[in-house]
C-alpha atoms as a PDB file:
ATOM      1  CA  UNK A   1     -34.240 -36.083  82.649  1.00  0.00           C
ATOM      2  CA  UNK A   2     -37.281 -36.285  80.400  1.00  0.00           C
ATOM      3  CA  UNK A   3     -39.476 -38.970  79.826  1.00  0.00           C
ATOM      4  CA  UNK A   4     -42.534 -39.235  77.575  1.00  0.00           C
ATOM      5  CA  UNK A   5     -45.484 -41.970  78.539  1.00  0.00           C
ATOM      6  CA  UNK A   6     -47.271 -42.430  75.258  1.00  0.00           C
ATOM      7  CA  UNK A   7     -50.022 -44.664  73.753  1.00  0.00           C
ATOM      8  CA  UNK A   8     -52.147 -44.579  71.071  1.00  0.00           C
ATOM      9  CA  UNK A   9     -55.467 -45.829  69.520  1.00  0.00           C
ATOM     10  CA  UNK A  10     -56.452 -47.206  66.330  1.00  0.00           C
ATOM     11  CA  UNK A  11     -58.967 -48.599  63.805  1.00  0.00           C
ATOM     12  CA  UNK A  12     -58.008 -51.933  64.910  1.00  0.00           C
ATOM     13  CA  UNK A  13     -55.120 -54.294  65.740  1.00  0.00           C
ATOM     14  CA  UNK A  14     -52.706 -54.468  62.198  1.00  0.00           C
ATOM     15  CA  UNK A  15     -51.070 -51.875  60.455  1.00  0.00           C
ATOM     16  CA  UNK A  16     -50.461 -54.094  58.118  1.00  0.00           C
ATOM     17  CA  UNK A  17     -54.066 -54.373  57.304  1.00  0.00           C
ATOM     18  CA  UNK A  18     -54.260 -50.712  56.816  1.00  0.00           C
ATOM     19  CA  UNK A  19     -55.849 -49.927  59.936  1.00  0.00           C
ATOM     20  CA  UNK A  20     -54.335 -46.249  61.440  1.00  0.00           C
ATOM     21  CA  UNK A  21     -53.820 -44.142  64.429  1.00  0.00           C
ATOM     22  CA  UNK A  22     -57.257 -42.357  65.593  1.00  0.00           C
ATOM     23  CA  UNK A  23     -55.800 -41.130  69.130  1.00  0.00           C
ATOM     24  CA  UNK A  24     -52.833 -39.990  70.181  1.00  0.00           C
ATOM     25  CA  UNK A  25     -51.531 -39.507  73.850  1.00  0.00           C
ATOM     26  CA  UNK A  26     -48.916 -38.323  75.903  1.00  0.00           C
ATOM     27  CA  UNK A  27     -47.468 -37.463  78.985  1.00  0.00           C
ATOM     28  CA  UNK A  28     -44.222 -35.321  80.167  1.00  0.00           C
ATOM     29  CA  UNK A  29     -42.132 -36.504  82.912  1.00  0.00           C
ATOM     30  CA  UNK A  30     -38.861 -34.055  83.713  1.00  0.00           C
ATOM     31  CA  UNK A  31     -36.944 -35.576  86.602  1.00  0.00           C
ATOM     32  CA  UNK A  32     -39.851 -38.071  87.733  1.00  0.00           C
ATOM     33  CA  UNK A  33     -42.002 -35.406  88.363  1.00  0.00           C
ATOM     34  CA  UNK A  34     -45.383 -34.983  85.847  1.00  0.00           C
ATOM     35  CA  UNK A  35     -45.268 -31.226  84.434  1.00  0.00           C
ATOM     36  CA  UNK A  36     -48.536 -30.961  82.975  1.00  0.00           C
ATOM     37  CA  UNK A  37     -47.002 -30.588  79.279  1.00  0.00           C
ATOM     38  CA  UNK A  38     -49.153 -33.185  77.493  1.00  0.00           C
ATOM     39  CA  UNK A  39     -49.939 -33.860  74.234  1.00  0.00           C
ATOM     40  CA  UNK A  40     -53.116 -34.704  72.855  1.00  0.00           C
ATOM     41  CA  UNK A  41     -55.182 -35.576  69.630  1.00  0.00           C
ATOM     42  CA  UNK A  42     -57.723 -37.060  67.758  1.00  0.00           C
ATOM     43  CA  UNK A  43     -56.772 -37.886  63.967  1.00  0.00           C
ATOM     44  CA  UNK A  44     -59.200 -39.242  61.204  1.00  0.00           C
ATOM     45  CA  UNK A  45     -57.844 -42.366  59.635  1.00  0.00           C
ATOM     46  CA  UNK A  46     -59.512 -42.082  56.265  1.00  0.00           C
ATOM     47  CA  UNK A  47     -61.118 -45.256  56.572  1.00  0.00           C
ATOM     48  CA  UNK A  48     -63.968 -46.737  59.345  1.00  0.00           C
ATOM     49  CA  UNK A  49     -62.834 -48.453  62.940  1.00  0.00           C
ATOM     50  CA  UNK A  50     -63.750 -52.288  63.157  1.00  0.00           C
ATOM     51  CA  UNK A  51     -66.744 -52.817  65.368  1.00  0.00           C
ATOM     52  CA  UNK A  52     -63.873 -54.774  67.972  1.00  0.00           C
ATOM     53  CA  UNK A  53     -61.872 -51.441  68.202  1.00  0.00           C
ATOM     54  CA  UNK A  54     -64.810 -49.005  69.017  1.00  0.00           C
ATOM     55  CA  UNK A  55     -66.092 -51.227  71.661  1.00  0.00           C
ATOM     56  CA  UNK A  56     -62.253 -50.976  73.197  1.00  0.00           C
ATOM     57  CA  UNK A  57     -61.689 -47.255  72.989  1.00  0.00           C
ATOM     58  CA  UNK A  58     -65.799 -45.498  71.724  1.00  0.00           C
ATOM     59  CA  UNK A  59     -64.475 -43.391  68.740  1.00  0.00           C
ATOM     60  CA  UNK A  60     -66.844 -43.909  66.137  1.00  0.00           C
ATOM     61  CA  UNK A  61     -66.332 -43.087  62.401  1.00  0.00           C
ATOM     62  CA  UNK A  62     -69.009 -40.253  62.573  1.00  0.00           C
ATOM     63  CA  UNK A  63     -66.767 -38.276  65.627  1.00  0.00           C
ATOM     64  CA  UNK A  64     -63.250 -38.819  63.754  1.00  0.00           C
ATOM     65  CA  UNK A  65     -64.420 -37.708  60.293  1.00  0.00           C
ATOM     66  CA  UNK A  66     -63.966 -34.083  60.948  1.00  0.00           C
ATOM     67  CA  UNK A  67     -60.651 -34.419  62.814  1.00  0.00           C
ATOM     68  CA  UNK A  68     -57.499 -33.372  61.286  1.00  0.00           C
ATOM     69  CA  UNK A  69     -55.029 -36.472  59.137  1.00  0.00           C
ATOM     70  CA  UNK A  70     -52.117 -37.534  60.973  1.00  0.00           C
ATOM     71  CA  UNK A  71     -49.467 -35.801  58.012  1.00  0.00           C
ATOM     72  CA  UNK A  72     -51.254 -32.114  60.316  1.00  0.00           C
ATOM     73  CA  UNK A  73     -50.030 -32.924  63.055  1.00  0.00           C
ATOM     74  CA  UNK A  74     -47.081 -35.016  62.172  1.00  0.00           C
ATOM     75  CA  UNK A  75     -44.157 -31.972  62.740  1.00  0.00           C
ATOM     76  CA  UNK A  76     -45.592 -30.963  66.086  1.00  0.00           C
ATOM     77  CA  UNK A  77     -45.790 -34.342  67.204  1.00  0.00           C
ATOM     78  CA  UNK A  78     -42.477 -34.906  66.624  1.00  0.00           C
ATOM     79  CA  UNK A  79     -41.027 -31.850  67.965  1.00  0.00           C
ATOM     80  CA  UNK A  80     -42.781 -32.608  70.815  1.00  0.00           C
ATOM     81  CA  UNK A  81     -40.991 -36.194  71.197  1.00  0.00           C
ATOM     82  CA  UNK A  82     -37.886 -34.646  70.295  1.00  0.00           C
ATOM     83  CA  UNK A  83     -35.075 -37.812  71.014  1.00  0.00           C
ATOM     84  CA  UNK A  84     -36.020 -38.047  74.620  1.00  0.00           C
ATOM     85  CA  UNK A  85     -36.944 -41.738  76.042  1.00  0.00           C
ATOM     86  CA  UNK A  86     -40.580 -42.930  75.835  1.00  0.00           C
ATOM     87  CA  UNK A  87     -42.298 -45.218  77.826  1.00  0.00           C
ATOM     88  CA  UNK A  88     -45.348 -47.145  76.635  1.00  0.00           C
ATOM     89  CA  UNK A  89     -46.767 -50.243  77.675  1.00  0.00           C
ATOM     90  CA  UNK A  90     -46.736 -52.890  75.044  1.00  0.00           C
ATOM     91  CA  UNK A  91     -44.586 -50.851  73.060  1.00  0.00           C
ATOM     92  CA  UNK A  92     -44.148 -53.116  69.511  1.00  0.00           C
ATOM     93  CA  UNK A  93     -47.897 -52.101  69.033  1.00  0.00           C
ATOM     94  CA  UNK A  94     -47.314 -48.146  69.339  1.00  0.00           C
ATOM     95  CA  UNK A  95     -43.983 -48.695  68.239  1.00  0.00           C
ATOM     96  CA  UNK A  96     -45.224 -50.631  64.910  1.00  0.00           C
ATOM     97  CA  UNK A  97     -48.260 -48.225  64.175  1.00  0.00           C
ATOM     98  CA  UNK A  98     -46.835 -45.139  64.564  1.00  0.00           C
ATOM     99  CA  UNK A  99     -43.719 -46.507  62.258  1.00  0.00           C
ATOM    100  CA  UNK A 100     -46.483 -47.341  58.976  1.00  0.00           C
ATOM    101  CA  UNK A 101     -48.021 -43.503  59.985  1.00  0.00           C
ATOM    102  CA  UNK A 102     -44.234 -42.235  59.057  1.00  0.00           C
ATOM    103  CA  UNK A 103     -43.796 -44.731  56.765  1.00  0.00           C
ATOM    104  CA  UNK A 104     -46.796 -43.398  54.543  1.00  0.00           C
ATOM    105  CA  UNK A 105     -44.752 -39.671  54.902  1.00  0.00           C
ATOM    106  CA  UNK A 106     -42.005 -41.178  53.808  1.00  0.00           C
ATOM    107  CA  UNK A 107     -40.441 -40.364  57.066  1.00  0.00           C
ATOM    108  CA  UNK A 108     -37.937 -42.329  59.458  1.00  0.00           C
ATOM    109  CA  UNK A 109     -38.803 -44.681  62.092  1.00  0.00           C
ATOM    110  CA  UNK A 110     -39.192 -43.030  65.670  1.00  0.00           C
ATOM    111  CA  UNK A 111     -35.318 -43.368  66.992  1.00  0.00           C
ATOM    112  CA  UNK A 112     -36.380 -42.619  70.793  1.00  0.00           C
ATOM    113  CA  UNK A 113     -35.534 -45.344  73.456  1.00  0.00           C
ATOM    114  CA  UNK A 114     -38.353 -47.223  75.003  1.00  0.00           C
ATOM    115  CA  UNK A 115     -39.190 -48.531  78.303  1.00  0.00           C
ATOM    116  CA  UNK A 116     -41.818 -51.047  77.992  1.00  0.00           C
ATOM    117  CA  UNK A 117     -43.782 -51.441  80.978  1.00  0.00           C
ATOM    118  CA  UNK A 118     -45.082 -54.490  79.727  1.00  0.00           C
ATOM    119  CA  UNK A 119     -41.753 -56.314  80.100  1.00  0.00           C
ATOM    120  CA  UNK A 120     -41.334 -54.865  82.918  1.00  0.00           C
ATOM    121  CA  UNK A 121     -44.080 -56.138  84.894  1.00  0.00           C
ATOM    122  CA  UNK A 122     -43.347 -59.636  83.114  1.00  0.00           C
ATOM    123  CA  UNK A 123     -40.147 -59.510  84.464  1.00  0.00           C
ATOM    124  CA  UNK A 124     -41.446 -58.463  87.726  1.00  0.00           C
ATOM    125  CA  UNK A 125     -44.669 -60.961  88.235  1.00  0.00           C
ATOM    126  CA  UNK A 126     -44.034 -63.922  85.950  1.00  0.00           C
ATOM    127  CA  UNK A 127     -47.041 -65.736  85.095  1.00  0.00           C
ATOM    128  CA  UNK A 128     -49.479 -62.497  86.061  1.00  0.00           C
ATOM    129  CA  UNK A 129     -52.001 -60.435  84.188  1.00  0.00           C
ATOM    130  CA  UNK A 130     -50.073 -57.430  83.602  1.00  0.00           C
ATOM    131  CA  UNK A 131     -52.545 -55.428  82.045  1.00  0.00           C
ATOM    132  CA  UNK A 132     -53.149 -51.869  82.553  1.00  0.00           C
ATOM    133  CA  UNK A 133     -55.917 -52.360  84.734  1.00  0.00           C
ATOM    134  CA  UNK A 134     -54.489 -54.984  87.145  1.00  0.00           C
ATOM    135  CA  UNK A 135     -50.823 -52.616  87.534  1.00  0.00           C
ATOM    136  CA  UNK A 136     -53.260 -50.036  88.541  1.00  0.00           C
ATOM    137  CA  UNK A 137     -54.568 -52.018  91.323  1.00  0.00           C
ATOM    138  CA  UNK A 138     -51.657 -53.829  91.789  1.00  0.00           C
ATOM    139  CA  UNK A 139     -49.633 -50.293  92.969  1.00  0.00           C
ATOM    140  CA  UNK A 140     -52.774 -48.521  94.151  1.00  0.00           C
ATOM    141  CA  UNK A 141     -53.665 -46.606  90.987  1.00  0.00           C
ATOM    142  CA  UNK A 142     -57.361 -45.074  90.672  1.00  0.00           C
ATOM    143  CA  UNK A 143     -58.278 -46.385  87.595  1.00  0.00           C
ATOM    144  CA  UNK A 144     -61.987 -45.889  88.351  1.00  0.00           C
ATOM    145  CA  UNK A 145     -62.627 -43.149  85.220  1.00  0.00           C
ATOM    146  CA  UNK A 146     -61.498 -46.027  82.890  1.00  0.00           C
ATOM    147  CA  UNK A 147     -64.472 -47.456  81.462  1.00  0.00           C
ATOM    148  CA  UNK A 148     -63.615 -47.415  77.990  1.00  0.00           C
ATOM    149  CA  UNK A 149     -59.419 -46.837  76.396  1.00  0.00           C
ATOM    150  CA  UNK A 150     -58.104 -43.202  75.984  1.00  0.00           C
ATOM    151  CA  UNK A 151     -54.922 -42.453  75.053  1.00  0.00           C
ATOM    152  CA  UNK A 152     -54.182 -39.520  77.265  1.00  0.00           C
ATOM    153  CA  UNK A 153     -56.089 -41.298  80.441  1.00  0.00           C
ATOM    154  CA  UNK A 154     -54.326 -44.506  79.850  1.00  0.00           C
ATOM    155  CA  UNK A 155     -50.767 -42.219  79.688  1.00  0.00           C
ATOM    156  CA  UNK A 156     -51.550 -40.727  83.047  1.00  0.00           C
ATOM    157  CA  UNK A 157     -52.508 -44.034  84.351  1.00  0.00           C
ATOM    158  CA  UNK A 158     -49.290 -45.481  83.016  1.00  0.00           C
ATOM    159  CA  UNK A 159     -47.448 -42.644  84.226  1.00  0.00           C
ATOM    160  CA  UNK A 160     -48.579 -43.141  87.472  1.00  0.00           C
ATOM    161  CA  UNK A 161     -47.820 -46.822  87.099  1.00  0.00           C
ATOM    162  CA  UNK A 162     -44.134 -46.552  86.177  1.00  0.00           C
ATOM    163  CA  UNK A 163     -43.164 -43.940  88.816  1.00  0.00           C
ATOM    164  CA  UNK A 164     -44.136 -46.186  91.323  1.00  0.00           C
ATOM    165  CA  UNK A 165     -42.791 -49.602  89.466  1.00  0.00           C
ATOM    166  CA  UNK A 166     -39.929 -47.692  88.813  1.00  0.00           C
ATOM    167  CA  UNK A 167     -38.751 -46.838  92.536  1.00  0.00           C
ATOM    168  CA  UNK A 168     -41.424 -45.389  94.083  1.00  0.00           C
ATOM    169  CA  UNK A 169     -43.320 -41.780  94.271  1.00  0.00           C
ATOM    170  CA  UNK A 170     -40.922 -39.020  94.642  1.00  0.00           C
ATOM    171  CA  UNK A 171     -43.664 -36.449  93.164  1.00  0.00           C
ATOM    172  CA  UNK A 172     -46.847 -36.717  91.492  1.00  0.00           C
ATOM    173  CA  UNK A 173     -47.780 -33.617  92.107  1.00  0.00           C
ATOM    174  CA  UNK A 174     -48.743 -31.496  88.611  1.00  0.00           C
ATOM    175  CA  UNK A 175     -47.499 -27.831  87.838  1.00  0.00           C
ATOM    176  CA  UNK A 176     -50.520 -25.997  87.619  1.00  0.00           C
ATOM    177  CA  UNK A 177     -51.751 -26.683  83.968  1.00  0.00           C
ATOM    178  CA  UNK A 178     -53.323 -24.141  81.549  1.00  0.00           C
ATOM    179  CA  UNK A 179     -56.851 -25.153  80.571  1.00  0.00           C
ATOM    180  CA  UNK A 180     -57.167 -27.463  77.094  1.00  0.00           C
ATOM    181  CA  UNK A 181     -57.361 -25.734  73.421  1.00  0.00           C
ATOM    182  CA  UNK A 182     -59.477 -26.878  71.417  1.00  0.00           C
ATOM    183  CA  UNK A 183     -57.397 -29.736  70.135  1.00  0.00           C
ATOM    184  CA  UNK A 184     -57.557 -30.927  73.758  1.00  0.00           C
ATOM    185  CA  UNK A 185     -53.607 -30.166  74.342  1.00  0.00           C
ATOM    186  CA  UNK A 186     -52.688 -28.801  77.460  1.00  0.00           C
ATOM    187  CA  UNK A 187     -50.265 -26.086  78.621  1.00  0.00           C
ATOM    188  CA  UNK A 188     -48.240 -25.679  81.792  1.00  0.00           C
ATOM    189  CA  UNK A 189     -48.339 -22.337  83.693  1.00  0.00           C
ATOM    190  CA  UNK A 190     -45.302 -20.984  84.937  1.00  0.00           C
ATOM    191  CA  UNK A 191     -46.618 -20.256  88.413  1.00  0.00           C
ATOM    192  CA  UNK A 192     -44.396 -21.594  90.767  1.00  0.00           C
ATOM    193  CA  UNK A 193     -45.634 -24.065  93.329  1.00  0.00           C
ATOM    194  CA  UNK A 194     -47.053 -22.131  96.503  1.00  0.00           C
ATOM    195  CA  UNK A 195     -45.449 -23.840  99.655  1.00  0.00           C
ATOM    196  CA  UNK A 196     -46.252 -23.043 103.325  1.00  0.00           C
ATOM    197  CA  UNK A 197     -44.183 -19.969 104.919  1.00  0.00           C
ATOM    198  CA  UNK A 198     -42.568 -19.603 108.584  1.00  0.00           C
ATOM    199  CA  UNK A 199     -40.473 -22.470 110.706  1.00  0.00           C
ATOM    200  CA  UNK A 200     -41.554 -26.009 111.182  1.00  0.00           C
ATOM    201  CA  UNK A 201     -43.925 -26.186 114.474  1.00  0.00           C
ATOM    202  CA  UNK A 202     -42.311 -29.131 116.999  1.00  0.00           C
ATOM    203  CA  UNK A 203     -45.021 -30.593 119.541  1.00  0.00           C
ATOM    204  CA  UNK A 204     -42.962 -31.523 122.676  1.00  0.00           C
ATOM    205  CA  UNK A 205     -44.427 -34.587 124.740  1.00  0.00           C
ATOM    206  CA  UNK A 206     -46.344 -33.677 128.088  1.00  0.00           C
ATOM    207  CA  UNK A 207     -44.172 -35.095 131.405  1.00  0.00           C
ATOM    208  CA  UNK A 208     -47.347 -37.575 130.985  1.00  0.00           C
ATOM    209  CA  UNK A 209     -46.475 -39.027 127.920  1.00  0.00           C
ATOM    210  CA  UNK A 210     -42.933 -38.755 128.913  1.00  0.00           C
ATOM    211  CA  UNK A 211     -43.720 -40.998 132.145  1.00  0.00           C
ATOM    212  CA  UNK A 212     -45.800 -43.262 130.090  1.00  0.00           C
ATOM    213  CA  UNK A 213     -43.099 -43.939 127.432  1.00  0.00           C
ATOM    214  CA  UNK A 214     -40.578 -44.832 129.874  1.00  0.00           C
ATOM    215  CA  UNK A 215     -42.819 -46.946 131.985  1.00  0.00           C
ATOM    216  CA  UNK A 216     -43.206 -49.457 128.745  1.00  0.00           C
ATOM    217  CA  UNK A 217     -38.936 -49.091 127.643  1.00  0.00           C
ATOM    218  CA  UNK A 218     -39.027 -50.238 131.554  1.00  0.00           C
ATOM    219  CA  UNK A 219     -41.461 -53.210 130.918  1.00  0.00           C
ATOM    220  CA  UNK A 220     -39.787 -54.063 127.817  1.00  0.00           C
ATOM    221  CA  UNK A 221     -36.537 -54.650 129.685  1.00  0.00           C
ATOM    222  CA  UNK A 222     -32.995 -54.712 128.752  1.00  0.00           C
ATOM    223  CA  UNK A 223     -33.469 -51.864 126.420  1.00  0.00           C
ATOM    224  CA  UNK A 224     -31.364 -50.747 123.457  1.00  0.00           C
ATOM    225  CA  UNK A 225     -32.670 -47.592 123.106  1.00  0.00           C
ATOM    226  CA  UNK A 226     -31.700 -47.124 127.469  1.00  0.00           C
ATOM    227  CA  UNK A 227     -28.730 -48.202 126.621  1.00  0.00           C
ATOM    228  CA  UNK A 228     -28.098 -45.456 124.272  1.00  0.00           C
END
């Protein structure tokens, strides 16, 4: 199964308003494991961030003016969806930005199912923060590189977040990745993962720690596993 963690930045809180994307993440998961596939860019809103929104996420006006328009990028980003389920935290804001980006293409509404994390951990800790940063420490996250928002970092975060929300680790290990081009996407190699050759040493106990074991099943008494 795939799975896409996304998130996004902006120019401030209301499409409505005519604020825009600036920063797009996200994050491939294929059968709960993270591949490496991510996506990754930068876009220049045509217009300047509210003073709010660059203290949140540090993309000034001056380092987005030279950064390709979202109607690029739009194909590729979409092909890279595809109709597989996303997961985003706080999804109605993604959700409702990236919907008035299409909008202005005269394009469809996204049509992928969501998982929002945000309801979620509602569900999950009534009454709680639930921000990103507190599910990070709350399931033992390092969240420590987070001093300001990034889309991608917050998506591997997240990622991280919902795998173990979600029924626990069965793999965070990444497929070796190929470095970033220079619009800061990422690759995955197709070298396999190396894993250790030859049969499984077993470490028999010493008569010692044999003795010792069955000196305390003997003070335990009446014991189950003697029984056995």
């Amino acid at each position: 199964m795939r799975q896409i963690v996304l998130d996004t930045e902006t120019t401030g809180l209301d499409p409505s308003k005519g604020h825009r994307v600036i920063e797009i993440g996200a994050v491939e998961i294929i059968d709960r494991r993270l591949t490496g596939n991510n996506f990754h860019v930068y876009l220049n809103p045509g217009r300047s961030c509210d003073p709010d929104a660059v203290r949140i996420h540090g993309l000034t006006d001056e380092f987005l003016q030279d950064k390709p328009l979202f109607a690029d990028l739009v194909e590729e980003f979409l092909a890279y969806l595809g109709s597989d389920e996303l997961i985003i935290h706080n999804a109605p804001f993604d959700i409702g930005f990236l919907s008035a980006e299409l909008r202005l293409l005269q394009r469809g509404k996204l049509q992928n199912p969501v998982i929002d994390t945000l309801v979620e951990a509602r569900r999950r800790f009534p009454g709680q923060k639930n921000d990103l940063d507190t599910l990070c420490r709350r399931y033992s996250v390092d969240n420590s590189q987070r001093s300001l928002h990034g889309a991608l970092l917050d998506c591997e975060l997240l990622a991280e977040v919902y795998l173990a929300m979600s029924g626990g680790q069965v793999d965070m290990g990444l497929m070796d990745a190929a470095p970033a081009d220079a619009t800061g996407k990422t690759g995955t190699a197709a070298r396999p993962t190396v894993r250790p050759q030859g049969r499984l040493r077993i470490i028999a106990a010493s008569p010692e720690e044999r003795a010792a074991h069955d000196a305390y099943l003997a003070a335990m008494g009446n014991s189950l596993w003697e029984k056995i």
